[in-house]
Protein backbone atom coordinates (compact mmCIF):
# COMPACT_ATOMS: atom_id res chain seq x y z
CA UNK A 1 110.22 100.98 57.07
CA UNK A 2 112.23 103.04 58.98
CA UNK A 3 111.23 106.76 60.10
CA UNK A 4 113.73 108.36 57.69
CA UNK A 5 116.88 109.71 58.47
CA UNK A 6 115.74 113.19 59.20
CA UNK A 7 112.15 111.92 60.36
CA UNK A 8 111.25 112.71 56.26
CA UNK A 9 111.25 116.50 57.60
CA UNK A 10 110.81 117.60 54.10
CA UNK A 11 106.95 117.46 53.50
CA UNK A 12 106.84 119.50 56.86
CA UNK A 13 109.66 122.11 55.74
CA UNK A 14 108.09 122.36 52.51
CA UNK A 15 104.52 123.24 54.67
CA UNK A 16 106.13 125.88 57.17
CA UNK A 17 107.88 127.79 53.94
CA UNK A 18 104.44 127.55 52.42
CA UNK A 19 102.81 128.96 55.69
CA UNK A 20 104.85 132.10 56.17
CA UNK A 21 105.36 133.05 52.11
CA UNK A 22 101.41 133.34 52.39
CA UNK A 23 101.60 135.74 55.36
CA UNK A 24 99.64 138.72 54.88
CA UNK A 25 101.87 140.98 57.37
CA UNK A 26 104.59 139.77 55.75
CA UNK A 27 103.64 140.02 52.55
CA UNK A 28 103.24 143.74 53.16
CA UNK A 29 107.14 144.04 53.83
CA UNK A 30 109.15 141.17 52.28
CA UNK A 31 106.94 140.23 48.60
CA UNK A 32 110.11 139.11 46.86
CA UNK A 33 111.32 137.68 49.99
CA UNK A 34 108.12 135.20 50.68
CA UNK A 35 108.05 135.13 46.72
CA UNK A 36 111.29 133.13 46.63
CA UNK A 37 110.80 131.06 49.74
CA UNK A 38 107.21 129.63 48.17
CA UNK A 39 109.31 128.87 44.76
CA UNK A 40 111.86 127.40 47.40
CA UNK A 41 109.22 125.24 49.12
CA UNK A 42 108.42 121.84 47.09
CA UNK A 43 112.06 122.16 45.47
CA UNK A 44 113.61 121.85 48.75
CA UNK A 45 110.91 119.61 49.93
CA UNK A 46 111.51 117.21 47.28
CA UNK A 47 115.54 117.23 48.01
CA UNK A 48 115.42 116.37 51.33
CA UNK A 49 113.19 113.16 51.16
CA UNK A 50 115.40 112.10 48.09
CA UNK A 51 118.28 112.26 50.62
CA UNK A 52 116.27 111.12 53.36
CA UNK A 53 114.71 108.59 51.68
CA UNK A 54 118.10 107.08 50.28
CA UNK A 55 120.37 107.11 53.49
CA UNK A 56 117.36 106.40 55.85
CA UNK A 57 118.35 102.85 55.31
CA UNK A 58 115.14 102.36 53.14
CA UNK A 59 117.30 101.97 49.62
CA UNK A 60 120.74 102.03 48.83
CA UNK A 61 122.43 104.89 47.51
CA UNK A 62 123.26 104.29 43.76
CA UNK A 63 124.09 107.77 42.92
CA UNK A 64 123.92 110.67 44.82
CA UNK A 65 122.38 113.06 42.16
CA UNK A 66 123.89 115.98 43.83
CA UNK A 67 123.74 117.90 40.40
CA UNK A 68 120.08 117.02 39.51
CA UNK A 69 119.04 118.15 43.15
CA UNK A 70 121.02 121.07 42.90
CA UNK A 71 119.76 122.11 39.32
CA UNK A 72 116.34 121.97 41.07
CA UNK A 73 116.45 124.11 43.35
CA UNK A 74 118.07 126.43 41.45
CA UNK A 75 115.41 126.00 38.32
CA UNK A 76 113.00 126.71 40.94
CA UNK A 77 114.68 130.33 42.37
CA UNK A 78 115.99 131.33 38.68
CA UNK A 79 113.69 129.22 36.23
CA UNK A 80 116.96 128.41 34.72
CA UNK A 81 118.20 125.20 34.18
């Protein structure tokens, strides 16, 4: 198994927007802000190790699923789908 194509950076993304849309300070100034980043964080998480994960050499691409990665992170911003 290889180390990913972007070192599966996702999990650690997905922990640093976590870490700083819990900020107390920052809370104080930027609540919508930090509100959308934590909505942001396991969406965008989850994208980049399904695009890691299939050009990391690990699988072969079958199909891209730009749309249902897409539609993710937007549900998770909007709620919409």
């Amino acid at each position: 198994m290889s180390g990913g194509h972007w070192q599966y950076a996702g999990k650690r993304i997905e922990s640093d927007l976590l870490e700083i849309s819990r900020d107390d300070e920052a809370l104080k100034h930027w609540p919508r802000t930090l509100g959308l980043l934590r909505r942001l964080a396991t969406a965008i998480g989850d994208a980049e190790h399904t695009m890691d994960w299939a050009i990391s050499g690990d699988t072969c691409i079958e199909d891209t699923n730009d749309d249902a990665l897409a539609n993710a992170i937007v549900k998770a911003v909007t709620g919409l789908e």
